[in-house]
N, C-alpha and C. Protein backbone atom coordinates (compact mmCIF):
# COMPACT_ATOMS: atom_id res chain seq x y z
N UNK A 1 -9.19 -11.71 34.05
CA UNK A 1 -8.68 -12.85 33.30
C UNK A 1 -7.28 -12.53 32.79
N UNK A 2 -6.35 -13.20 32.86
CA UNK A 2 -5.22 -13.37 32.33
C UNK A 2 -4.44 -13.39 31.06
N UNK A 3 -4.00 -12.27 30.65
CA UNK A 3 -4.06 -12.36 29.26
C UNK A 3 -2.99 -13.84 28.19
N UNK A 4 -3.59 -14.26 27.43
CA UNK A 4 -2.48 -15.33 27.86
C UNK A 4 -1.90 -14.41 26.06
N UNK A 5 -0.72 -15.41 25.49
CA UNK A 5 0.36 -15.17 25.01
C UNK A 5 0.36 -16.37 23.32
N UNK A 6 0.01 -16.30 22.69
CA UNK A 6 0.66 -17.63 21.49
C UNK A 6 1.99 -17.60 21.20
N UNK A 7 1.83 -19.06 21.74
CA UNK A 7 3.27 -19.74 21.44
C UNK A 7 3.12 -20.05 19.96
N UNK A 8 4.88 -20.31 19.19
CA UNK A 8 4.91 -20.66 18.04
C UNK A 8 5.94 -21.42 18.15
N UNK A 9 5.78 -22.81 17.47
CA UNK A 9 6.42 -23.77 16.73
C UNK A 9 7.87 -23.21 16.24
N UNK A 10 8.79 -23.81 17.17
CA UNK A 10 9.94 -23.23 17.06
C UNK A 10 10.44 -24.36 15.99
N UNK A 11 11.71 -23.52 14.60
CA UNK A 11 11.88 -24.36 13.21
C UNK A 11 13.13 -23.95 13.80
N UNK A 12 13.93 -25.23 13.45
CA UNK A 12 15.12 -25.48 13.53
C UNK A 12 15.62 -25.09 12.13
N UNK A 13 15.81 -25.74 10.97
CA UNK A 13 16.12 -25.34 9.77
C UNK A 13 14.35 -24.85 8.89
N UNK A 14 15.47 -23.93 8.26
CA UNK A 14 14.58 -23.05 6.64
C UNK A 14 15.37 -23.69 5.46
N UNK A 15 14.58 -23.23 4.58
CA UNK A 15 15.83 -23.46 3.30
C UNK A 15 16.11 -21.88 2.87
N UNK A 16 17.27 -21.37 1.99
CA UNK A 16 17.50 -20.55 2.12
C UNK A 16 16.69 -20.05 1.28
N UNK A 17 15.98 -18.33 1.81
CA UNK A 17 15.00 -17.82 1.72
C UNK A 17 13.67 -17.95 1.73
N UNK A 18 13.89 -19.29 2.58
CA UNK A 18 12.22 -19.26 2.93
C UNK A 18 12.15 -18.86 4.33
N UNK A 19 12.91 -18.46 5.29
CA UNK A 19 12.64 -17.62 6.37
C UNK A 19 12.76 -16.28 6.32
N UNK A 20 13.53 -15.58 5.07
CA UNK A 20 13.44 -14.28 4.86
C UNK A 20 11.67 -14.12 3.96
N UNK A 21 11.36 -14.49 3.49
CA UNK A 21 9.91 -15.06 3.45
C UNK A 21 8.95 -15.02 4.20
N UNK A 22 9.51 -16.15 5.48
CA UNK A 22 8.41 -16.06 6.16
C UNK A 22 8.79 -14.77 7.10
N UNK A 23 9.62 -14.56 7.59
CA UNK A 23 9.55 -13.15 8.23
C UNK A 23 8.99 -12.09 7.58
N UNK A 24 8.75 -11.64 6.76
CA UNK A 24 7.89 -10.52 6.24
C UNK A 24 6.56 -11.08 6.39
N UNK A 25 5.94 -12.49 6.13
CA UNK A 25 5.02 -12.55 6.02
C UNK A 25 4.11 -12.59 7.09
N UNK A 26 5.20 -12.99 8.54
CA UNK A 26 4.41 -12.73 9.95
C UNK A 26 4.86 -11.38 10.25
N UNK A 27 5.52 -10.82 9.85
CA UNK A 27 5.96 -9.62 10.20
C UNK A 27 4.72 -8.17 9.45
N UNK A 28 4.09 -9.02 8.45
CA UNK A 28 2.72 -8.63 7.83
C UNK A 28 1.93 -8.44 8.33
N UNK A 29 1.46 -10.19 9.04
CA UNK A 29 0.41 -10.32 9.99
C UNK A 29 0.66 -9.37 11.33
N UNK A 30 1.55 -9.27 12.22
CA UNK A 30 2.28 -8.73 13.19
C UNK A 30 1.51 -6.97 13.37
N UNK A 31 1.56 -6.79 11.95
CA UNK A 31 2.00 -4.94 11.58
C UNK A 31 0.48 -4.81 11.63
N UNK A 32 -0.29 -5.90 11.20
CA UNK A 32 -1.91 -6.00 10.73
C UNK A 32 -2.75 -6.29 12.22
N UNK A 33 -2.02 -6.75 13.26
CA UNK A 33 -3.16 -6.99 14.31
C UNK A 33 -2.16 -5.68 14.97
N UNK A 34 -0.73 -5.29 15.82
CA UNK A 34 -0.45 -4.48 16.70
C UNK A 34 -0.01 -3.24 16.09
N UNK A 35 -0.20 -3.65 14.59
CA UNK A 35 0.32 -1.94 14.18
C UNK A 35 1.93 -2.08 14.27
N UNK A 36 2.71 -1.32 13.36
CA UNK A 36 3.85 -0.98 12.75
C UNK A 36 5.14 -0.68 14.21
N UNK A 37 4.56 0.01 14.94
CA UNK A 37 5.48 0.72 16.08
C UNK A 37 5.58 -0.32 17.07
N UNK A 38 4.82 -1.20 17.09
CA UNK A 38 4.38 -2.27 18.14
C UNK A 38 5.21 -3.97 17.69
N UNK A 39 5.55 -3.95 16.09
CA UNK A 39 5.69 -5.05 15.34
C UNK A 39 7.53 -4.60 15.56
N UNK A 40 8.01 -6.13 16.32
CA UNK A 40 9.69 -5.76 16.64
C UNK A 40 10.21 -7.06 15.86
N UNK A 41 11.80 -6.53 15.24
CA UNK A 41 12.38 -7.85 14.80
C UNK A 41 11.99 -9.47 15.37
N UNK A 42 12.34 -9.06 16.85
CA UNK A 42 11.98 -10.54 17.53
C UNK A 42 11.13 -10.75 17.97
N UNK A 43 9.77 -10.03 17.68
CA UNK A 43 8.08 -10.53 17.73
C UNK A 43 7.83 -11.42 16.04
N UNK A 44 9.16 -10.98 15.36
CA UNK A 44 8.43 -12.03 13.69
C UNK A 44 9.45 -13.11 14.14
N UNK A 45 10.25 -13.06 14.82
CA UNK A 45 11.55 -13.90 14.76
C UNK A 45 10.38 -15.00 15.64
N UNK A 46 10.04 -14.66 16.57
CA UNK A 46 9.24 -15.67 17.61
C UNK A 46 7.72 -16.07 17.16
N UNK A 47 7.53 -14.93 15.79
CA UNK A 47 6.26 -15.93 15.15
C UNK A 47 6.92 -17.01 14.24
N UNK A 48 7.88 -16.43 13.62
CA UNK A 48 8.61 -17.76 12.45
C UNK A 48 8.75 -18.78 13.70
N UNK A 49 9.21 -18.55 14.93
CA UNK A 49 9.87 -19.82 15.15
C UNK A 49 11.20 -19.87 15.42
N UNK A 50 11.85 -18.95 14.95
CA UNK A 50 12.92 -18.55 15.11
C UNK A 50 14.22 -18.29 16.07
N UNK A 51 15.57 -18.21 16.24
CA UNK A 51 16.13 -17.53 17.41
C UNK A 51 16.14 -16.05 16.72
N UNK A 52 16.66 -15.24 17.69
CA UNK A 52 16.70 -13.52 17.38
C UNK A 52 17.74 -13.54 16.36
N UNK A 53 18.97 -14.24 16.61
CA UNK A 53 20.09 -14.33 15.53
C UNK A 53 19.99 -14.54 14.28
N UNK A 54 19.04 -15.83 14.53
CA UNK A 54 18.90 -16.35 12.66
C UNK A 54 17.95 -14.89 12.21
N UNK A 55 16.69 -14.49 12.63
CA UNK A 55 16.56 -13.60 12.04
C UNK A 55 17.25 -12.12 11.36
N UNK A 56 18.02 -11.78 12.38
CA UNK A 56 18.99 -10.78 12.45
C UNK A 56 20.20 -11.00 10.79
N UNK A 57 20.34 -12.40 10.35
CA UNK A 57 20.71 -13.25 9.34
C UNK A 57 20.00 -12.09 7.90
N UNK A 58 18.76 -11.99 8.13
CA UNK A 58 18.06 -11.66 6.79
C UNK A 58 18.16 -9.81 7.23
N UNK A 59 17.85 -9.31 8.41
CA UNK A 59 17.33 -7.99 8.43
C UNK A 59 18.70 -7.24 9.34
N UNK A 60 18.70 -6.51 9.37
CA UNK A 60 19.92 -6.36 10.47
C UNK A 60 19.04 -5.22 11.36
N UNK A 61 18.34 -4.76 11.08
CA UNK A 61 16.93 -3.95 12.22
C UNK A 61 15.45 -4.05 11.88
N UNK A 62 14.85 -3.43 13.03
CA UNK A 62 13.43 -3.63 12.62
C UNK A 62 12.98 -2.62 11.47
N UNK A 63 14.10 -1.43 11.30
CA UNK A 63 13.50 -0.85 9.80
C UNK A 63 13.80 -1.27 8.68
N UNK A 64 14.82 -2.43 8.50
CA UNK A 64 15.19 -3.06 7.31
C UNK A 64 13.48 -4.28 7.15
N UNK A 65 13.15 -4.90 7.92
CA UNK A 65 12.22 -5.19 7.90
C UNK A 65 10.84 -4.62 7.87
N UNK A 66 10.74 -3.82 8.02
CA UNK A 66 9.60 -3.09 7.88
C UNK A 66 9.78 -2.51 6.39
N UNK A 67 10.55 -2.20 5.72
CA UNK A 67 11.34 -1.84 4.21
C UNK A 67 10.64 -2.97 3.36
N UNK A 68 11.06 -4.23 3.93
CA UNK A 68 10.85 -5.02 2.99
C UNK A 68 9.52 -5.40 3.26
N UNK A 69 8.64 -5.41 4.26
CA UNK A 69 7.22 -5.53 4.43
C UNK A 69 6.17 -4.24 3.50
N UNK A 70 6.92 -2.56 3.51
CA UNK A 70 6.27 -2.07 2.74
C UNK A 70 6.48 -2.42 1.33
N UNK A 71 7.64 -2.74 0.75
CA UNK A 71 8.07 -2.94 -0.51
C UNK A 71 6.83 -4.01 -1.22
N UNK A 72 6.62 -5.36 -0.38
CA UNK A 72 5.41 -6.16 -0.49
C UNK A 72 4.27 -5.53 -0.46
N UNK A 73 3.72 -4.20 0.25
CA UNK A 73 2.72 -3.91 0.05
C UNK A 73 2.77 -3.38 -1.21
N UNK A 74 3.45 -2.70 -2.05
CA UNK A 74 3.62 -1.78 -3.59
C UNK A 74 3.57 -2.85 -4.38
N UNK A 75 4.14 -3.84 -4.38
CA UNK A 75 3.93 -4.92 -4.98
C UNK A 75 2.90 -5.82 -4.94
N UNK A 76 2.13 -5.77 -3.80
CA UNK A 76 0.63 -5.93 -4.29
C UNK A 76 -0.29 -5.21 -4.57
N UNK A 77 0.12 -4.34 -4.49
CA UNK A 77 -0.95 -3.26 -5.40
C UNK A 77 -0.99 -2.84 -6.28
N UNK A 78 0.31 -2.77 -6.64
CA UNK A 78 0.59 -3.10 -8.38
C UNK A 78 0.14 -3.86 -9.22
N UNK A 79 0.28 -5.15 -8.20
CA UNK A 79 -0.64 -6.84 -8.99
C UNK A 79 -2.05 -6.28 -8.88
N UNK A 80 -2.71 -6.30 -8.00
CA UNK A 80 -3.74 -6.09 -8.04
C UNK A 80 -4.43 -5.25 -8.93
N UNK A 81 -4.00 -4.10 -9.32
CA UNK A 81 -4.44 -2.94 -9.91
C UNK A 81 -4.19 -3.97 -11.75
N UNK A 82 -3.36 -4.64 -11.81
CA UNK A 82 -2.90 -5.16 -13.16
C UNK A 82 -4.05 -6.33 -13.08
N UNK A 83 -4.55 -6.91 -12.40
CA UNK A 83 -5.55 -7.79 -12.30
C UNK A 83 -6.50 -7.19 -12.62
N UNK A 84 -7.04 -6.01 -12.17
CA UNK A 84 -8.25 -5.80 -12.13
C UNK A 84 -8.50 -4.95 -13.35
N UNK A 85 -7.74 -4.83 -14.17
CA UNK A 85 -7.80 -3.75 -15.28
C UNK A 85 -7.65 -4.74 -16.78
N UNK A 86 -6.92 -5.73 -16.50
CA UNK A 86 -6.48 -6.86 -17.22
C UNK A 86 -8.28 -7.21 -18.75
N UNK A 87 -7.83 -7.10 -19.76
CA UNK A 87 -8.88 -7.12 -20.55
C UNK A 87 -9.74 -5.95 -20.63
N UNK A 88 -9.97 -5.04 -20.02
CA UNK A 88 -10.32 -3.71 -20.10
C UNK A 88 -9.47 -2.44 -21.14
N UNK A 89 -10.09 -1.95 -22.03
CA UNK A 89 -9.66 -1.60 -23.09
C UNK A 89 -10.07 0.27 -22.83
N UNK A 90 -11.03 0.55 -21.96
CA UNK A 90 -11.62 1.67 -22.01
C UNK A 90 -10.61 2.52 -20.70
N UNK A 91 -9.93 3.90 -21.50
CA UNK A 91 -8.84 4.52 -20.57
C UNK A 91 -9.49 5.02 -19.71
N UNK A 92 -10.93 5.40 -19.71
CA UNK A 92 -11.57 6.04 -18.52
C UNK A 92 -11.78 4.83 -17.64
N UNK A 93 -12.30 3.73 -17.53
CA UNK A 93 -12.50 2.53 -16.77
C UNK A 93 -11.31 2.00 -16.43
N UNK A 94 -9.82 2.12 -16.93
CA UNK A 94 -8.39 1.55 -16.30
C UNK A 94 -8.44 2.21 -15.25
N UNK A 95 -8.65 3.84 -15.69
CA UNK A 95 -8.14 4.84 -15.08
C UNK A 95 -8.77 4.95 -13.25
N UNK A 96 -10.34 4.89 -13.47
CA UNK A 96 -11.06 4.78 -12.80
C UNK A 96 -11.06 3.41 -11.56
N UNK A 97 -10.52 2.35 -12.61
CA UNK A 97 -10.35 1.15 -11.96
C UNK A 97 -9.06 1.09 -11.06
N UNK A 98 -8.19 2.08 -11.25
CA UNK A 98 -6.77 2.18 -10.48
C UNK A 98 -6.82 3.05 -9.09
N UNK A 99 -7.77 3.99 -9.61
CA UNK A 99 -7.83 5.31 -8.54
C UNK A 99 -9.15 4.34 -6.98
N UNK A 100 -9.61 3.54 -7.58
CA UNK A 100 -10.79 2.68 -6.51
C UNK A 100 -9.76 1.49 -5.95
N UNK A 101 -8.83 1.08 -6.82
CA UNK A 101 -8.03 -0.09 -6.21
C UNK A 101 -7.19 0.32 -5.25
N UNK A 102 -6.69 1.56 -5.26
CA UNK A 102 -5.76 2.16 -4.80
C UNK A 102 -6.57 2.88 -3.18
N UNK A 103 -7.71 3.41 -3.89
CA UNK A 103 -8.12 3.67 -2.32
C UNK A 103 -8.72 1.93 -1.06
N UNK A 104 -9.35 1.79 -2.13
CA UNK A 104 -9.66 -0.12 -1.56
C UNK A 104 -8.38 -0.58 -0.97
N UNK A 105 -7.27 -0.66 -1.35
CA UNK A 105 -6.05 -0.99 -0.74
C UNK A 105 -6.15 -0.50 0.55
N UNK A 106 -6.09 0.84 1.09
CA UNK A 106 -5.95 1.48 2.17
C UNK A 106 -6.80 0.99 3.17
N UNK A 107 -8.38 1.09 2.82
CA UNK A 107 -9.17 0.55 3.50
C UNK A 107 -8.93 -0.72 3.86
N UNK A 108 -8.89 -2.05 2.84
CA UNK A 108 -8.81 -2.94 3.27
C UNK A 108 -7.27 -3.48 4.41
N UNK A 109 -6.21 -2.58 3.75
CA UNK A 109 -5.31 -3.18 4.94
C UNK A 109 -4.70 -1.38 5.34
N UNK A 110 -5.06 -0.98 6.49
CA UNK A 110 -4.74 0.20 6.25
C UNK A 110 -3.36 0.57 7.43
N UNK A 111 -2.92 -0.82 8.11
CA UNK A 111 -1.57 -0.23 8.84
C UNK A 111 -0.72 -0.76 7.61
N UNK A 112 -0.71 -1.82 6.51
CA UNK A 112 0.21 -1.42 5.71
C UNK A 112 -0.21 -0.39 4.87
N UNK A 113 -0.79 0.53 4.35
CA UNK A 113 -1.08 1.36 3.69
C UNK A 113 -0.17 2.08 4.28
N UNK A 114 -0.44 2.70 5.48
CA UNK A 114 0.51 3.82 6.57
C UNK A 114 1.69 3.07 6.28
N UNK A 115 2.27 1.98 6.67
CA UNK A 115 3.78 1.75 6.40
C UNK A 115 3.99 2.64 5.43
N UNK A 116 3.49 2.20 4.42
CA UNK A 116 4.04 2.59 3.32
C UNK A 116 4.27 3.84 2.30
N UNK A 117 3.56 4.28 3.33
CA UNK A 117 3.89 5.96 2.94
C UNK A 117 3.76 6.64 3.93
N UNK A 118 3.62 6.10 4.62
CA UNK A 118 4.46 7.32 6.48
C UNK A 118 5.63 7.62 6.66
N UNK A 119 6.21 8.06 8.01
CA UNK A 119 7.65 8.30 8.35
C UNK A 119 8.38 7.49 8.96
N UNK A 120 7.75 6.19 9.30
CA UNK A 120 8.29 5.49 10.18
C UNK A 120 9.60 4.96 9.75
N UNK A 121 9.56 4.76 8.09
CA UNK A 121 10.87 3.86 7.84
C UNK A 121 11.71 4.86 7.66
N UNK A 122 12.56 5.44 7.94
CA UNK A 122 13.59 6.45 7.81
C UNK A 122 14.86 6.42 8.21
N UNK A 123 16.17 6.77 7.43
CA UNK A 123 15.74 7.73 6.28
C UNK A 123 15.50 6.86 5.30
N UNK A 124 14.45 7.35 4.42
CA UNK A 124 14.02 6.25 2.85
C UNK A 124 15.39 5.96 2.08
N UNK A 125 16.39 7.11 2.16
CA UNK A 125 17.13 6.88 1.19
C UNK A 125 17.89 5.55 1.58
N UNK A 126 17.69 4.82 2.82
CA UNK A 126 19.11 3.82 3.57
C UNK A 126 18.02 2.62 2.62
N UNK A 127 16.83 2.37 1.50
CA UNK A 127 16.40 1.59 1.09
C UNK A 127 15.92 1.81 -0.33
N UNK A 128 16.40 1.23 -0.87
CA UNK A 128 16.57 2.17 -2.62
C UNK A 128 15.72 1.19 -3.13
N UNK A 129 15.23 -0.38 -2.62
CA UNK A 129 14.41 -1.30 -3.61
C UNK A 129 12.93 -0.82 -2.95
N UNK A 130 12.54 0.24 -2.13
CA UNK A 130 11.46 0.81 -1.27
C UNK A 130 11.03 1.90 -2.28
N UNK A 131 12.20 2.74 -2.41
CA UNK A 131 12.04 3.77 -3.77
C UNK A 131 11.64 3.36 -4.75
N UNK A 132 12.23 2.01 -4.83
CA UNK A 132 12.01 1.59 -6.56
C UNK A 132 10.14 1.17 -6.77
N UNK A 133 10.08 0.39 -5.12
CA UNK A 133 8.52 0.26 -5.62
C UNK A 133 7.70 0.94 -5.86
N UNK A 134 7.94 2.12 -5.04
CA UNK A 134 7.09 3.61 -5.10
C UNK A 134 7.26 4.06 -6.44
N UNK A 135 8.25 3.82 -7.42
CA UNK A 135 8.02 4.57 -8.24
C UNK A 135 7.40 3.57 -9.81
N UNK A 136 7.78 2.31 -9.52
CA UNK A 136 6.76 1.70 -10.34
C UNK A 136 5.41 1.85 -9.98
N UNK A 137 4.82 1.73 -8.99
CA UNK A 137 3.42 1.78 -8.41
C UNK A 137 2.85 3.52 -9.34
N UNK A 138 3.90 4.53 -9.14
CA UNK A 138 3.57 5.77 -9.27
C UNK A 138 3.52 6.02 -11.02
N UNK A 139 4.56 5.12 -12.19
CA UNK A 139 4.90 5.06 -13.15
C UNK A 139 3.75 4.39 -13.76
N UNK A 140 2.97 3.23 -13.32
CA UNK A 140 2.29 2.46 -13.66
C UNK A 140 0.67 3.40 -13.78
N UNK A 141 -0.03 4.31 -12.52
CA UNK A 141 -0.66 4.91 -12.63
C UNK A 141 -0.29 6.23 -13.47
N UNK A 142 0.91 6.65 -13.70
CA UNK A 142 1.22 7.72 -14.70
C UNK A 142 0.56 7.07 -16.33
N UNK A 143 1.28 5.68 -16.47
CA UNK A 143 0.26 5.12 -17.73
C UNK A 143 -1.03 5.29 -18.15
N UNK A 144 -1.53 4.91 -17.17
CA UNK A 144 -3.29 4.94 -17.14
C UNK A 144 -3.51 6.39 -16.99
N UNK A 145 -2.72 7.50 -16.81
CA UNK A 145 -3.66 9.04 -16.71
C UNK A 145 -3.17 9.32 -18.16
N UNK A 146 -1.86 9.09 -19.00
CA UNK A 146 -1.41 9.60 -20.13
C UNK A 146 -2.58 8.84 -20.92
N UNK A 147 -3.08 7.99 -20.78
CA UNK A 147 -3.52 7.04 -21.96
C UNK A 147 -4.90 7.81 -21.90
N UNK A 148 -5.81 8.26 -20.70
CA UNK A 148 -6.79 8.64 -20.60
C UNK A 148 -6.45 10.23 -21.39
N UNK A 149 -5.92 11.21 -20.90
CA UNK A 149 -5.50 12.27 -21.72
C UNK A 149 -5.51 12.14 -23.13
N UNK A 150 -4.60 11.10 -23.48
CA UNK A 150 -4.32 11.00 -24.87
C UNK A 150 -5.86 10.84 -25.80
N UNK A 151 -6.73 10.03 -24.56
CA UNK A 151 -8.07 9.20 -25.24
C UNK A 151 -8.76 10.52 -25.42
N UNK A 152 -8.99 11.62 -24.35
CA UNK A 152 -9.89 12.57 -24.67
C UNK A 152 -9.41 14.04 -25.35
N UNK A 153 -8.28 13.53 -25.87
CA UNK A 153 -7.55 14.75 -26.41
C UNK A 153 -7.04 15.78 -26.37
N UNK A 154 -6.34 15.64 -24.86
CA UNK A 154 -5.86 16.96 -23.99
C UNK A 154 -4.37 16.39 -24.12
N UNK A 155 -3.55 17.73 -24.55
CA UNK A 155 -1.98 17.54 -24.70
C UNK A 155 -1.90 18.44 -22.96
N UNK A 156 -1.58 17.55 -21.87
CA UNK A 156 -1.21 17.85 -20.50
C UNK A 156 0.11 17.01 -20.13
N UNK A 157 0.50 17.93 -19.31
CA UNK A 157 2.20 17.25 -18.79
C UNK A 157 1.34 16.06 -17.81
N UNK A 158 1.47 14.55 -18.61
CA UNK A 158 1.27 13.30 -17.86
C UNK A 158 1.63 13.08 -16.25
N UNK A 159 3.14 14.02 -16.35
CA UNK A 159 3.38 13.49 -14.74
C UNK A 159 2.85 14.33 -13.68
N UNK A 160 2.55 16.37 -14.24
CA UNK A 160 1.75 17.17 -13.27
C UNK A 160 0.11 16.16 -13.02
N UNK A 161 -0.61 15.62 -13.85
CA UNK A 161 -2.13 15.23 -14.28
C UNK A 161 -1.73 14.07 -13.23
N UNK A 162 -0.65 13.36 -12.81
CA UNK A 162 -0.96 11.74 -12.68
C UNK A 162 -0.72 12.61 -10.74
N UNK A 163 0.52 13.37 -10.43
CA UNK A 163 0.60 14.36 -9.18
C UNK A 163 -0.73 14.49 -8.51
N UNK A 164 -1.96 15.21 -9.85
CA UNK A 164 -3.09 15.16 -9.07
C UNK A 164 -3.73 14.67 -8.61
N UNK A 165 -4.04 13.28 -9.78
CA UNK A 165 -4.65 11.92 -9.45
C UNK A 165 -3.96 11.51 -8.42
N UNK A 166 -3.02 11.40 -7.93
CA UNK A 166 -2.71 10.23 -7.20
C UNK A 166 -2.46 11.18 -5.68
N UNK A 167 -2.67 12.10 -5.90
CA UNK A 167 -2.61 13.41 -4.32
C UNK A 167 -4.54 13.11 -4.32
N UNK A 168 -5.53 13.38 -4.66
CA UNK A 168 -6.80 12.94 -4.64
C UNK A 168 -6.82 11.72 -4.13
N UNK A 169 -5.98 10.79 -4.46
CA UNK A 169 -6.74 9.24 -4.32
C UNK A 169 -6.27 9.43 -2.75
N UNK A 170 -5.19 10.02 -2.58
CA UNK A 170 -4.67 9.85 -1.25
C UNK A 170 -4.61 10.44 -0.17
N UNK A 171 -5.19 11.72 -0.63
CA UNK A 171 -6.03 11.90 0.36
C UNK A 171 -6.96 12.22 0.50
N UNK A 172 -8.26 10.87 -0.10
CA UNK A 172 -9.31 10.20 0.12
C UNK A 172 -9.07 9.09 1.02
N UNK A 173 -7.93 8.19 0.61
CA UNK A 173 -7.74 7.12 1.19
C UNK A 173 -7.21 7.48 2.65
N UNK A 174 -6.63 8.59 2.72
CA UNK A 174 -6.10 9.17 4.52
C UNK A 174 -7.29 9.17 4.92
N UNK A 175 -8.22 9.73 4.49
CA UNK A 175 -9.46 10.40 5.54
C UNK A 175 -10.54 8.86 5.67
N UNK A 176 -10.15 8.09 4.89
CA UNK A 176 -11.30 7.06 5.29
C UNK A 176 -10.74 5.82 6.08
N UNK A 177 -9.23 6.02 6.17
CA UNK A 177 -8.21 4.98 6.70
C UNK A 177 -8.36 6.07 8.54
N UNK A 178 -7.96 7.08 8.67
CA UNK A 178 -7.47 8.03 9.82
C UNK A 178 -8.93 8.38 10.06
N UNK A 179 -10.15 8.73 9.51
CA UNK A 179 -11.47 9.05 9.87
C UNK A 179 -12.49 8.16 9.48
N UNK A 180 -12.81 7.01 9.69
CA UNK A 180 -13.84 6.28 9.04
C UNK A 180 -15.09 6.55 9.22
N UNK A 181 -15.33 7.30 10.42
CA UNK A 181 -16.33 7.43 10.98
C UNK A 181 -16.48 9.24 11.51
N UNK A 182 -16.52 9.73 10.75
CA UNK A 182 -16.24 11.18 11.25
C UNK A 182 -17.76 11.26 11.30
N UNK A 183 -18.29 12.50 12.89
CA UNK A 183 -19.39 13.02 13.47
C UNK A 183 -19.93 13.58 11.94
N UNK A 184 -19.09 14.33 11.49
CA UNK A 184 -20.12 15.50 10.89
C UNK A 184 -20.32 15.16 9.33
N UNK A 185 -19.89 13.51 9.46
CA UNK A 185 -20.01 13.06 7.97
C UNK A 185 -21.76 12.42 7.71
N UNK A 186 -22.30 13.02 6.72
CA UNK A 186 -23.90 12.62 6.68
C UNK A 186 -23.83 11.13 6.58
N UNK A 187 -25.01 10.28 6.83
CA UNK A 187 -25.07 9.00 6.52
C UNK A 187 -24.72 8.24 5.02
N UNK A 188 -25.48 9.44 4.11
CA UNK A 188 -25.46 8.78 2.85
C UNK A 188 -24.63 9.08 2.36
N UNK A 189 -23.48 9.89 3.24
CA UNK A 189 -22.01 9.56 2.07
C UNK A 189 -21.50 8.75 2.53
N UNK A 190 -21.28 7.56 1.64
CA UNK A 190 -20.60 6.45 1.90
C UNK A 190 -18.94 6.56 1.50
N UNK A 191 -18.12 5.15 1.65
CA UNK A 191 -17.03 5.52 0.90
C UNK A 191 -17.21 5.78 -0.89
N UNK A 192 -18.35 5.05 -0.93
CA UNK A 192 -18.50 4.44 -2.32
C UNK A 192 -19.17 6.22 -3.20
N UNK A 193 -20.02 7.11 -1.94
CA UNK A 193 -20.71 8.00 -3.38
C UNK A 193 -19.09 8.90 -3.30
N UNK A 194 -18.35 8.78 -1.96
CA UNK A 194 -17.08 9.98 -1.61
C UNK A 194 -15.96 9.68 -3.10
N UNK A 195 -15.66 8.18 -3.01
CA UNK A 195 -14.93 8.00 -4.22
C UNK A 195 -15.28 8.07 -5.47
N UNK A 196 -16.78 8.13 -5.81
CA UNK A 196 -17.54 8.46 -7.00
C UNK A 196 -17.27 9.87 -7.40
N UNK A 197 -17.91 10.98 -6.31
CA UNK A 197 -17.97 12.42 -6.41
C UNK A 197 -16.62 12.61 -6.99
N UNK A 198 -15.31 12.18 -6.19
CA UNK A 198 -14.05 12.43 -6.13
C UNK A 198 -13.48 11.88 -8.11
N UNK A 199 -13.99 11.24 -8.19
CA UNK A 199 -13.75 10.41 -9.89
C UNK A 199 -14.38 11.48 -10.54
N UNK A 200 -15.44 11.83 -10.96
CA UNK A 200 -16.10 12.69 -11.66
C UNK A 200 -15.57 14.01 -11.45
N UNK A 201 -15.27 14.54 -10.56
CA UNK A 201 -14.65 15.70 -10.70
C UNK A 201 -13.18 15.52 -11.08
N UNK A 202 -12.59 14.86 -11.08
CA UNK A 202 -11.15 14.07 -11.15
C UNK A 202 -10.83 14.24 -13.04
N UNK A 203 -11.75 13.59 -13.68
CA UNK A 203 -12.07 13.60 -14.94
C UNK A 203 -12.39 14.45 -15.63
N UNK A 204 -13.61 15.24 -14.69
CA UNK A 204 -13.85 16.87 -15.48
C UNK A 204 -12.69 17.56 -15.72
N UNK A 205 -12.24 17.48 -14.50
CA UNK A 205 -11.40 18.49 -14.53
C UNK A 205 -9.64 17.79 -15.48
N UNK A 206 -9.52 17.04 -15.83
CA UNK A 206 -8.32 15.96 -16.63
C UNK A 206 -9.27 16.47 -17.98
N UNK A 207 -10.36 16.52 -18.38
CA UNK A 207 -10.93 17.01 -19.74
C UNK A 207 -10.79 18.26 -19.89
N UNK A 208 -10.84 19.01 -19.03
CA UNK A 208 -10.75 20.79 -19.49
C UNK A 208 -9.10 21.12 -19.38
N UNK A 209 -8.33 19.73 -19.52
CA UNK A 209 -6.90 20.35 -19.24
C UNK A 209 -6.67 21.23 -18.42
């Protein structure tokens, strides 16, 4: 059988910035069904609708776009993590609630996860609003480990404690994004007892300073 191809609804006019818009946002979808290496300027240009030029307008390569596709992923996980913590008062349950959102992220979309902290976009430094998300995303979970410290009464350097937390969450979230299904993993560890075990020792060890 023949593989066939989707066509897209070619747009004559955008208004300005709603095709820099929609290009990240098929350029999302794009990264989410063929993966990052596979997702080209003029595969989002021809999902918008687009000519190659007008796109070329917002990105001037496919790593400026891919920049601004990971930048959207930090920025929803930021929201998200602020959603889900939102009215929660207890620093062990923020804390806890950030380190599960954060691996849940990976799982649930896990070629932007890899964007966004792989090598593909390089060099990082040619994108400084890419840096900036990484380091709110990283600043924001530094909050939630100082506040937990502070709660159980350990004077620890916030940013070595948050280093650990967030090297744990991630690589938990590598091995269940890159191995979901590993041979020699027993049945009854799920993601759910792996990120449990991983919390409890996470905490013990944030209490004994």
């Amino acid at each position: 059988m023949a593989e066939t191809t989707t066509t897209y609804p070619v747009r004559e006019t955008y208004h300005h910035g709603d095709l820099r818009r929609t290009l990240i946002t098929v350029a999302t979808d794009a990264i989410t069904e063929l993966g990052p290496t596979k997702t080209s300027l003029r595969e989002a240009a021809r999902r918008a609708g687009v000519s190659g030029p007008a796109a070329l307008h917002h990105f001037k390569d496919k790593s400026a776009l891919l920049a601004a596709v990971a930048i959207c992923g930090f920025e929803e996980l930021i929201s998200r993590r602020e959603r889900l913590v939102e009215g929660q008062t207890s620093p062990e349950k923020r804390l806890r609630i950030y380190v599960e959102a954060y691996v849940g992220f990976a799982i649930e979309k896990p070629a932007i996860f890899n964007l966004m902290f792989g090598p593909l976009i390089a060099p990082r430094e040619n994108y400084p609003d890419l840096k900036k998300a990484g380091l709110r995303s990283f600043r924001a979970l530094k909050t939630e480990v100082q506040a937990y410290l502070e709660h159980v009464g350990v004077e620890k350097d916030g940013n070595t404690a948050t280093w650990v937390v967030w090297s744990a969450a991630h690589g938990l979230s590598s091995l269940l994004v890159d191995f979901p299904s590993a041979q020699e993993r027993p049945e009854n560890l799920s993601d759910q007892v792996l990120l449990d075990a991983m919390m409890e020792n996470l905490l013990a060890g944030l209490r004994r300073g």
